[in-house]
C-alpha atoms as a PDB file:
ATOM      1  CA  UNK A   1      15.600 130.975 198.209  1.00  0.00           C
ATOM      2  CA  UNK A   2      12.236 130.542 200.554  1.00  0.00           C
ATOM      3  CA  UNK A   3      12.759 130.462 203.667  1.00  0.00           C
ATOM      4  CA  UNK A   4      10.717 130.534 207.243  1.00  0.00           C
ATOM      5  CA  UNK A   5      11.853 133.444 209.262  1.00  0.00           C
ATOM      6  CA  UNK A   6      12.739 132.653 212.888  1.00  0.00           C
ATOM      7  CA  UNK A   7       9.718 134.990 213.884  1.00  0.00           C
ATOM      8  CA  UNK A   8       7.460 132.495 212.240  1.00  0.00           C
ATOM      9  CA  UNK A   9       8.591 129.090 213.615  1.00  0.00           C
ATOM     10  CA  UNK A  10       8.582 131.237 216.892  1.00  0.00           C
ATOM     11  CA  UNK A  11       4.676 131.825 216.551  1.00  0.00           C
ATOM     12  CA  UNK A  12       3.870 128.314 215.419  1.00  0.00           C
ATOM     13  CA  UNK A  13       5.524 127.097 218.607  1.00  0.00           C
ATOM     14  CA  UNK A  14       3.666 129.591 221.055  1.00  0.00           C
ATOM     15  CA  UNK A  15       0.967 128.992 219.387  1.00  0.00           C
ATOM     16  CA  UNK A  16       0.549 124.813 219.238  1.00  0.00           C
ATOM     17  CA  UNK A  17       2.655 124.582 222.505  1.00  0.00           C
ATOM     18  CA  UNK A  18       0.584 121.908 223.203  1.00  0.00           C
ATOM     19  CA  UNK A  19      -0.091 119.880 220.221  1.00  0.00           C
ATOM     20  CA  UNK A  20       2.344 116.589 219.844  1.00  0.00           C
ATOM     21  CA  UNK A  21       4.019 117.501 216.450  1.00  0.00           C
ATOM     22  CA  UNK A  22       2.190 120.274 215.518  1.00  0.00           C
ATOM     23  CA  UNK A  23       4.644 122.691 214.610  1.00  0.00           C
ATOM     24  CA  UNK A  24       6.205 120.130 211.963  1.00  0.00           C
ATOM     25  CA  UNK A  25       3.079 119.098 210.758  1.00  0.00           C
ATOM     26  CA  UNK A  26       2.596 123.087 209.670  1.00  0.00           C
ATOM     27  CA  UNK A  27       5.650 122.979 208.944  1.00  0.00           C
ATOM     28  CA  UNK A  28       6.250 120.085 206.638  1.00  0.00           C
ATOM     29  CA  UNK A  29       2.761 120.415 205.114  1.00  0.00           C
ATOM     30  CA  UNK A  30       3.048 123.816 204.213  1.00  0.00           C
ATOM     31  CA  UNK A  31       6.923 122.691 202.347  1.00  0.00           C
ATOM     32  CA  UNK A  32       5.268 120.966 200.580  1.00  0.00           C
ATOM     33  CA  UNK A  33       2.059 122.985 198.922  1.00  0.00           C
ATOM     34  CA  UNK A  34       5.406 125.498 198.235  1.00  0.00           C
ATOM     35  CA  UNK A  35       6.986 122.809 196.043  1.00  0.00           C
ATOM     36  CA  UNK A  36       3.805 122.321 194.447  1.00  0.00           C
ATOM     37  CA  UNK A  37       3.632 126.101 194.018  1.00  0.00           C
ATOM     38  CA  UNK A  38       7.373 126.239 192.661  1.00  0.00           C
ATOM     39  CA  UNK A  39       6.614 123.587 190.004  1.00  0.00           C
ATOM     40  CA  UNK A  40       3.248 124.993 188.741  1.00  0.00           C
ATOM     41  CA  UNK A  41       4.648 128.812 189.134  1.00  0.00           C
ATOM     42  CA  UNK A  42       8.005 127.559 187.134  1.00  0.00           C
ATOM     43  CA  UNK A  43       6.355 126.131 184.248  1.00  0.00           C
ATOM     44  CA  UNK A  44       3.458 129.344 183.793  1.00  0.00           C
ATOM     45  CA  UNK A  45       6.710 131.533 183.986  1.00  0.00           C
ATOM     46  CA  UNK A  46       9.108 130.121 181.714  1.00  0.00           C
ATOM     47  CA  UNK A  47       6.386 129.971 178.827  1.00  0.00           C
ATOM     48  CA  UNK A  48       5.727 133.404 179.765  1.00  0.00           C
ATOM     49  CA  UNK A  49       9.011 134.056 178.732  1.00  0.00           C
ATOM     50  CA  UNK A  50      10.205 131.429 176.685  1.00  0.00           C
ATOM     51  CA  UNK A  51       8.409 130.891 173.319  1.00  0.00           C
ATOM     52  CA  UNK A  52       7.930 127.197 173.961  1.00  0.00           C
ATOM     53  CA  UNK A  53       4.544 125.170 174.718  1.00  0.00           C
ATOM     54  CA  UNK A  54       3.394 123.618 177.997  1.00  0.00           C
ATOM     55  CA  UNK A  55       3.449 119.837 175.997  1.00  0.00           C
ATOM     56  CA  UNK A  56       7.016 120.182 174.585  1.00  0.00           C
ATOM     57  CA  UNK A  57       8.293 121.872 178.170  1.00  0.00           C
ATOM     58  CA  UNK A  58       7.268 118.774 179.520  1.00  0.00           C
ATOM     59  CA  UNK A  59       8.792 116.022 177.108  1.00  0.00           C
ATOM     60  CA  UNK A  60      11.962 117.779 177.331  1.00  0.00           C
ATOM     61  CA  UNK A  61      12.347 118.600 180.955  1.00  0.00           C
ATOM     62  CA  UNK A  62      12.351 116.576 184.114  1.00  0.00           C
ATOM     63  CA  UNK A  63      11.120 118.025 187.225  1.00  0.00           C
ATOM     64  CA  UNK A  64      12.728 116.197 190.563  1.00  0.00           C
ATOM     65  CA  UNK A  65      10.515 116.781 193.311  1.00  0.00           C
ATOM     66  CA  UNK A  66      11.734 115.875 197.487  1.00  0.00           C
ATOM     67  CA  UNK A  67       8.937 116.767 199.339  1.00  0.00           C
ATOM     68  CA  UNK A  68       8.958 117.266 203.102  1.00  0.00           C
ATOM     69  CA  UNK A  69       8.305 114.607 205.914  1.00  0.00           C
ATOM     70  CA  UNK A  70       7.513 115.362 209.981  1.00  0.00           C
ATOM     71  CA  UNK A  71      11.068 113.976 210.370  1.00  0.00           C
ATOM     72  CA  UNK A  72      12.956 116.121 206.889  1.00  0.00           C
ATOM     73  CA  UNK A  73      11.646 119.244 206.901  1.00  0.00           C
ATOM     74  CA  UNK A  74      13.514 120.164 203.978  1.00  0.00           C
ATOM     75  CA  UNK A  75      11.723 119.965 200.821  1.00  0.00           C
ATOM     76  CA  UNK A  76      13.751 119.997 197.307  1.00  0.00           C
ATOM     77  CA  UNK A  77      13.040 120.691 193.481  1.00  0.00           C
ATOM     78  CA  UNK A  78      15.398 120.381 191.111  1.00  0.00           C
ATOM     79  CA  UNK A  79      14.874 120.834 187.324  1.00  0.00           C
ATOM     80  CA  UNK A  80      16.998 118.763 185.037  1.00  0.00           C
ATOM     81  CA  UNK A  81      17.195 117.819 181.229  1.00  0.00           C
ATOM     82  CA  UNK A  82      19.148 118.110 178.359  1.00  0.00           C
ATOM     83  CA  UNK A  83      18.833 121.008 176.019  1.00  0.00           C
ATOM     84  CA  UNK A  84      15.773 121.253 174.282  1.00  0.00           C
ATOM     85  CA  UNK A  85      15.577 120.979 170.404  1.00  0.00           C
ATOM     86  CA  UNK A  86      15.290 124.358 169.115  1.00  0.00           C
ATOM     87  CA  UNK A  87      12.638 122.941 166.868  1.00  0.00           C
ATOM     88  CA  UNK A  88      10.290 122.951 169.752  1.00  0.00           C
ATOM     89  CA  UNK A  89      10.702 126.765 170.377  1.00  0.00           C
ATOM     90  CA  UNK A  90       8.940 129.421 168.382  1.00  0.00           C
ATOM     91  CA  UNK A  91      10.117 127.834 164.633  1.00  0.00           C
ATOM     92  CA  UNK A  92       8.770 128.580 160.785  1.00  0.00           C
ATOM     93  CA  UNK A  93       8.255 126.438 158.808  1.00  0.00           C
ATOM     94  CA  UNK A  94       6.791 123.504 161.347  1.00  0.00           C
ATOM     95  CA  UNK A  95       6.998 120.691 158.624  1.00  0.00           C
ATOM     96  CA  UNK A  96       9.784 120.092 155.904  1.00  0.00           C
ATOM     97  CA  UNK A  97       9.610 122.420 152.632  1.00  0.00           C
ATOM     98  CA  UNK A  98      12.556 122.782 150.611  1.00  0.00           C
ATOM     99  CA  UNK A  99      13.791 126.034 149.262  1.00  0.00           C
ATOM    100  CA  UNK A 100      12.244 127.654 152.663  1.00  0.00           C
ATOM    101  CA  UNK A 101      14.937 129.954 154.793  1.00  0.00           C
ATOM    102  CA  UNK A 102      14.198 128.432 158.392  1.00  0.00           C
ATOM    103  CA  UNK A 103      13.519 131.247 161.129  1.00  0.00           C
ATOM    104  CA  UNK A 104      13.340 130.704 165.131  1.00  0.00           C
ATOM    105  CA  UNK A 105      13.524 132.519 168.071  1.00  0.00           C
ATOM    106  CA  UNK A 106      13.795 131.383 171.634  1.00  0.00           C
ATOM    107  CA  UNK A 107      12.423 134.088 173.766  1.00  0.00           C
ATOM    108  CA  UNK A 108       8.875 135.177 173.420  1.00  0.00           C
ATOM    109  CA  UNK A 109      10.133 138.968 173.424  1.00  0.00           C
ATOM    110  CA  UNK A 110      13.068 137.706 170.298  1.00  0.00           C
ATOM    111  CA  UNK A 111      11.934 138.464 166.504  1.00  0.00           C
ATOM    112  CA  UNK A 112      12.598 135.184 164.671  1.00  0.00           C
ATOM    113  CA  UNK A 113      16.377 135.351 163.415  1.00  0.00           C
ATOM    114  CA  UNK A 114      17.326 133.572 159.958  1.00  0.00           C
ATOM    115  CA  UNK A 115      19.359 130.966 159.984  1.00  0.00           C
ATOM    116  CA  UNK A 116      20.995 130.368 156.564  1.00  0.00           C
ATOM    117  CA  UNK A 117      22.108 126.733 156.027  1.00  0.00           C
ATOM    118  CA  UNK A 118      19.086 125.272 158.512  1.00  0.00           C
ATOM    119  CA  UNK A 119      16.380 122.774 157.001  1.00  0.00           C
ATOM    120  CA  UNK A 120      13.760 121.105 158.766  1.00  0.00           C
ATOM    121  CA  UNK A 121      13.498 117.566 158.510  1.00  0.00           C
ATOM    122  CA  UNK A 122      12.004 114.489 159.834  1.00  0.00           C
ATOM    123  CA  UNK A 123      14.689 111.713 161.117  1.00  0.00           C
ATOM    124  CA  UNK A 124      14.120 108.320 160.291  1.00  0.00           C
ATOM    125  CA  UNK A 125      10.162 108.589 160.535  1.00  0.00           C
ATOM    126  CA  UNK A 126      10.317 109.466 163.679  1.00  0.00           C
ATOM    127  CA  UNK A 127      10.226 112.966 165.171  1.00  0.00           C
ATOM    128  CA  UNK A 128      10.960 116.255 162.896  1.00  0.00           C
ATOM    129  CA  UNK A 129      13.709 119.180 164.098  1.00  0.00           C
ATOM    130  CA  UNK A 130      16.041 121.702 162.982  1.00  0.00           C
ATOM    131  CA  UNK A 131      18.909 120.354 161.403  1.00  0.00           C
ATOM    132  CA  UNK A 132      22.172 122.286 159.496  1.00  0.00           C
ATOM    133  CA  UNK A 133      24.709 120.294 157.324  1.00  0.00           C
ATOM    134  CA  UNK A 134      28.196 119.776 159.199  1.00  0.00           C
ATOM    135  CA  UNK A 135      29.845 119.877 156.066  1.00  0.00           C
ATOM    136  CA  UNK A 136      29.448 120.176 152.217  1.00  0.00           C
ATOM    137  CA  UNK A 137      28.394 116.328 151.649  1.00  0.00           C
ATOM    138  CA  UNK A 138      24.952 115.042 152.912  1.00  0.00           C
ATOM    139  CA  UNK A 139      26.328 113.158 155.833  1.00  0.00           C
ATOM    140  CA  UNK A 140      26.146 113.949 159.201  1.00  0.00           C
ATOM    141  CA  UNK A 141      23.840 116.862 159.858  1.00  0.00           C
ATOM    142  CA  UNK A 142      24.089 118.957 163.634  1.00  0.00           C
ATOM    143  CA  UNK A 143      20.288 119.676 165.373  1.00  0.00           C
ATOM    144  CA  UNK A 144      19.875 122.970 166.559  1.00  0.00           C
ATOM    145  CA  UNK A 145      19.040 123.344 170.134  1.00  0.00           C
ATOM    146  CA  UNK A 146      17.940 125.633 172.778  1.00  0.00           C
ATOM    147  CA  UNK A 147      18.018 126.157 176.735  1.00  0.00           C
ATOM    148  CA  UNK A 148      17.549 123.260 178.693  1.00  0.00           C
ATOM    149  CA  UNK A 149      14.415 123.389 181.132  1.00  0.00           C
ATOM    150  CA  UNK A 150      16.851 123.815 184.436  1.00  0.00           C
ATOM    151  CA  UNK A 151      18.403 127.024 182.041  1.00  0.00           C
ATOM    152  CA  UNK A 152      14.917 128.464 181.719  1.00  0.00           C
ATOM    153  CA  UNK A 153      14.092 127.973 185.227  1.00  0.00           C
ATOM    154  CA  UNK A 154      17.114 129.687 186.329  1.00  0.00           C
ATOM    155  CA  UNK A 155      16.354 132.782 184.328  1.00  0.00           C
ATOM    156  CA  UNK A 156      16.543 135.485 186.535  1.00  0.00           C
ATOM    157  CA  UNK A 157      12.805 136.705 185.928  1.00  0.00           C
ATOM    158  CA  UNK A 158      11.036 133.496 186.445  1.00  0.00           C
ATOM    159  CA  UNK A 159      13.309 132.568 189.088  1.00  0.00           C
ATOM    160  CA  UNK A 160      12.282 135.926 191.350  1.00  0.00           C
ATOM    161  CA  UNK A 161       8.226 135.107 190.120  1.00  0.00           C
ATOM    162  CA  UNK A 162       8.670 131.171 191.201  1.00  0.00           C
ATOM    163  CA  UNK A 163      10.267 132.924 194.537  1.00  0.00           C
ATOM    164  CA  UNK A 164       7.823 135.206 195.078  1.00  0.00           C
ATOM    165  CA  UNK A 165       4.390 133.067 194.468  1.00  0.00           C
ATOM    166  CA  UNK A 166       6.749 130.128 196.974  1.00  0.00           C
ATOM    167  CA  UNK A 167       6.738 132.548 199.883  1.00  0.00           C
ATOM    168  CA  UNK A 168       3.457 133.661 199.646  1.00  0.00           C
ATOM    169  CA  UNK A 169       2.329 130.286 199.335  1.00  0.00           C
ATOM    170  CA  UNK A 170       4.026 129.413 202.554  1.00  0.00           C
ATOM    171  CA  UNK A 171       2.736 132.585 204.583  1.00  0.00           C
ATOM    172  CA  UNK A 172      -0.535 131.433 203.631  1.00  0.00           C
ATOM    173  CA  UNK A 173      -0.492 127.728 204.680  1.00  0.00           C
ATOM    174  CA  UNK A 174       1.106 128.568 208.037  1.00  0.00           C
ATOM    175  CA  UNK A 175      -1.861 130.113 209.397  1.00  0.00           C
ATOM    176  CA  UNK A 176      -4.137 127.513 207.387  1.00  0.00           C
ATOM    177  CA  UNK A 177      -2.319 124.396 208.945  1.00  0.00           C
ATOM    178  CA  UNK A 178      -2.863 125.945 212.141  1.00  0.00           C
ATOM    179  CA  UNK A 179      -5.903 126.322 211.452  1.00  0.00           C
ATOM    180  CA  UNK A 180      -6.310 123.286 210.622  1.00  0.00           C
ATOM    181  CA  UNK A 181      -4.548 121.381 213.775  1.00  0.00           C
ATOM    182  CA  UNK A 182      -6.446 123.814 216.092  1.00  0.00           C
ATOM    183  CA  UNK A 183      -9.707 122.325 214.671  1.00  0.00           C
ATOM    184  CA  UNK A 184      -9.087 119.169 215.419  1.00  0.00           C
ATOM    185  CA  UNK A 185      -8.069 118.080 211.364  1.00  0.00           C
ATOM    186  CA  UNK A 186      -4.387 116.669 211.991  1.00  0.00           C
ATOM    187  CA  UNK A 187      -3.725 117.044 215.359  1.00  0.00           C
ATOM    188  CA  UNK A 188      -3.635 113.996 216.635  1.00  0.00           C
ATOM    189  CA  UNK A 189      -0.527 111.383 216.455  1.00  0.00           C
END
């Protein structure tokens, strides 16, 4: 979690005592460059360890963003999405081949495992994945599938990185949006 220590709000307030809304417009603005920070950070870190691309991260995953107002300081990012077709993780072979034993791995750090009764296939013209045979006859067929963005985000190494780069983010935009206010940008309302 990110937080703004006591000691902080404390010097914003001494500091902009006389400003009309100063300390939430430091406050609020520098939320919300942290939420920027989160969503950039989160995405850089999960393909750092995920083996998945930046394109198919996005098509999967949805990204719910609340940003801070003067009046809601609390800002909000929540990362949603069903799981993601294992197909769009690290996968060989990438179009359909028969007689080819289908390989994928999930993490960047994971050798490719084997999987035995997996083909890749192309549905209905549309879009191709990973697909295994729920039974002996042709009819239906299961797609493999992976971590859903919010599971990736959660992973306990990009979750302390996405921490991390937050806080500093909001150290640093406390003293710039004072900065800021006590050069005349903002503070006025």
């Amino acid at each position: 979690m990110v937080e703004i220590t006591s000691e902080q709000i404390a010097r914003v307030e001494s500091i902009l005592n006389g400003v009309q809304r100063g300390p939430e417009k430091v406050f609020f603005n520098a939320i919300n460059r942290a939420l920027d920070t989160v969503r950039t950070t989160a995405g850089r870190q999960i393909r750092e360890v995920y083996a998945i691309k930046q394109k198919d991260l996005r098509a999967e995953g949805n990204i719910k963003l609340k940003k801070a107002s003067q009046n809601d300081l609390a800002g909000e990012i929540v990362f949603a999405g069903c799981k993601i077709p294992l197909y769009r993780f690290n996968v060989t072979p990438k179009q359909p081949a028969q007689g080819v034993r289908v390989k994928a791995a999930v993490l960047k750090s994971s050798a490719q495992t084997e999987f035995e009764h997996a083909f890749i296939a192309q549905i209905q013209g549309e879009r191709v994945g990973m697909f295994e045979r729920a039974t002996a006859k042709h009819l239906p067929i299961d797609e493999f599938t992976g971590p859903s963005a919010a599971h990736m985000a959660g992973n306990s190494v990009v979750l302390e990185q996405v921490e991390q780069a937050a806080q500093e983010t909001i150290y640093k935009r406390i003293d710039h949006e004072i900065d800021m206010i006590l050069s005349g940008y903002g503070g006025k309302s």
